[in-house]
Protein backbone atom coordinates (compact mmCIF):
# COMPACT_ATOMS: atom_id res chain seq x y z
CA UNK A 1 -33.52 17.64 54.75
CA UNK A 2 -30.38 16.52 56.35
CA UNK A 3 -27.87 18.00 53.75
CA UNK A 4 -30.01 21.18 54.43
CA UNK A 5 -30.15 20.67 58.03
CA UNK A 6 -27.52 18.63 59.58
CA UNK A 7 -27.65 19.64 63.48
CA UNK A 8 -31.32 18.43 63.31
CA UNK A 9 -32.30 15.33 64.40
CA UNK A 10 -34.57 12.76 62.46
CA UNK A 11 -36.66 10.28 63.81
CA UNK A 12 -38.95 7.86 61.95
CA UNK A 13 -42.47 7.34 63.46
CA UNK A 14 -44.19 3.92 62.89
CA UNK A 15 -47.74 2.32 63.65
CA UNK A 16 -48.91 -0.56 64.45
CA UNK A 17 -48.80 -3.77 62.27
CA UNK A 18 -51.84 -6.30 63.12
CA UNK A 19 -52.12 -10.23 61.30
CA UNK A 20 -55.17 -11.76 62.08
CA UNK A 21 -56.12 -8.98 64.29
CA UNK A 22 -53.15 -9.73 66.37
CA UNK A 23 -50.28 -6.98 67.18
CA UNK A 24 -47.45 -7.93 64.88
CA UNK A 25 -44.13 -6.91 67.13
CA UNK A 26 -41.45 -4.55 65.67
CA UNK A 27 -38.70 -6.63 63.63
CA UNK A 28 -34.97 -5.50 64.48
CA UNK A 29 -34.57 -5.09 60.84
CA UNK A 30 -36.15 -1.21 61.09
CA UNK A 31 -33.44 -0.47 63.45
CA UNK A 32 -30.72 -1.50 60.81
CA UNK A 33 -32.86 0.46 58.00
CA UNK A 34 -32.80 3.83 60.03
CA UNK A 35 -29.60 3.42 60.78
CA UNK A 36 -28.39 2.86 57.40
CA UNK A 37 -30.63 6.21 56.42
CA UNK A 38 -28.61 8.11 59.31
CA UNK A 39 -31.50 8.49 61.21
CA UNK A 40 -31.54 9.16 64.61
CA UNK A 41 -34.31 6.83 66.39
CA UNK A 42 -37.58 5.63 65.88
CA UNK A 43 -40.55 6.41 67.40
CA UNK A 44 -43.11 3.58 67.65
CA UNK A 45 -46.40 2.24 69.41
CA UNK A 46 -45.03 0.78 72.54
CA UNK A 47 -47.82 -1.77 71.94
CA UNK A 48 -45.26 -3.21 69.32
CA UNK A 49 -42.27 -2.86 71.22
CA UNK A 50 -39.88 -6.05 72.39
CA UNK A 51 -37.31 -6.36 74.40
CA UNK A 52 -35.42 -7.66 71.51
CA UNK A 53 -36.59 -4.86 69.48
CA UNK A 54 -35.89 -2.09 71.67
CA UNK A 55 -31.99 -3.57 72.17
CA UNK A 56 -31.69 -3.92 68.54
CA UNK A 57 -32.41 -0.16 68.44
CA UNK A 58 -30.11 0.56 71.59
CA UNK A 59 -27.39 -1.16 69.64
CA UNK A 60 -27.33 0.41 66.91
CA UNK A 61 -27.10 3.57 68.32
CA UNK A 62 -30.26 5.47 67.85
CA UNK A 63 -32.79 6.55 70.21
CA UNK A 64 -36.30 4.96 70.82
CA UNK A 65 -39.66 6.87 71.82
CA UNK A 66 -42.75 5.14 72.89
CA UNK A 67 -46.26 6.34 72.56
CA UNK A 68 -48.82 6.57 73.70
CA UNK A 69 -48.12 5.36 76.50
CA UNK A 70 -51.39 6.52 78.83
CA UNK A 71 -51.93 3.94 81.82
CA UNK A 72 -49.74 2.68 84.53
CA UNK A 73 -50.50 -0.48 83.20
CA UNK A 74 -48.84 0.76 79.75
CA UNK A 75 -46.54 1.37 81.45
CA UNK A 76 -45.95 -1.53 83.21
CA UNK A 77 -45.37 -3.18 79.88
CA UNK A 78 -42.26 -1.79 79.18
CA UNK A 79 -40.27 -2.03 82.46
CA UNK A 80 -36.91 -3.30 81.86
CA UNK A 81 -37.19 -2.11 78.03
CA UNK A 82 -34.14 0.44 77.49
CA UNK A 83 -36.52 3.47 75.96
CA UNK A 84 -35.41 6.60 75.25
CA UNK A 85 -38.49 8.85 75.82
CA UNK A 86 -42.26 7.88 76.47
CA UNK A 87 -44.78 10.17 74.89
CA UNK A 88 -47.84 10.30 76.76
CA UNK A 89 -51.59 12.78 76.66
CA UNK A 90 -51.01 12.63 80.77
CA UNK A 91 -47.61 13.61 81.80
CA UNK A 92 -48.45 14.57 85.34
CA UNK A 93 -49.62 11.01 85.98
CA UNK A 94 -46.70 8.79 84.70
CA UNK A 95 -44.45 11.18 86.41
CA UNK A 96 -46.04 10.33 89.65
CA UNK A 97 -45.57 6.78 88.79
CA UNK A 98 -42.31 6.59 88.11
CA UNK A 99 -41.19 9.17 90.77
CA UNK A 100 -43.40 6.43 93.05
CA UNK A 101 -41.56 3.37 91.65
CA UNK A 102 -38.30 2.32 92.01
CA UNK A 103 -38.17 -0.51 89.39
CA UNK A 104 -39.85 1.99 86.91
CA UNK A 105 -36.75 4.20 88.25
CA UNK A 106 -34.46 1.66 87.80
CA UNK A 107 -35.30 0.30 84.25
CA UNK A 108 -36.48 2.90 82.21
C-alpha cells in the first residue's frame, strides 16, 4: 500500500494485552517497530497507554490516537500524556470537558 499510495498515512491499531486478567501496558518497543515499517502512529486502547509509552511514540516521530476514550474519568487518565488524537462514541461531551478544563487544555 505505501509504494501504491505514498501521500497516505498509515497507522497501526492495537488492543489490549491482559496477564492474569490484569491490563498489560504498551512496551516502547511498538513505537520502534512502526517506525522501522514507516508507519505513521499507532492507535491504541488508552487503557494501555503510559506516560513512558506515549513519549516513546512522541520521540520517534509518529502520532498516537487513543480510544475509546468515553468518560471524563477516561479522560482524566491521560492528562499530561502527549496524545495526538482521542477517539471517542461522545464527542460533544469531551469537548465540553476540555473546553471546561484548563489542565486538560494545557496537557493534551
Amino acid at each position: 500500500v505505501r509504494e501504491q499510495c505514498p501521500a497516505l498515512a498509515l497507522h497501526r491499531t492495537i488492543g489490549l494485552a491482559r496477564k492474569h486478567g490484569a491490563i498489560v501496558p504498551f512496551p516502547a518497543s511498538l513505537a520502534r517497530q512502526a517506525a522501522q515499517s514507516g508507519l505513521a502512529g499507532l492507535s491504541v486502547d488508552y487503557r494501555g497507554i503510559t506516560p513512558e509509552f506515549a513519549e516513546a511514540v512522541r520521540s520517534e516521530g509518529l502520532q498516537l490516537a487513543a480510544w475509546t476514550v468515553n468518560e471524563v474519568r477516561d479522560l482524566d487518565s491521560l492528562s499530561g500524556v502527549p496524545i495526538t488524537w482521542i477517539e471517542t462514541d461522545f464527542p460533544e461531551a469531551i469537548v465540553r470537558t476540555l473546553a471546561n478544563s484548563t489542565e486538560h487544555n494545557k496537557e493534551l
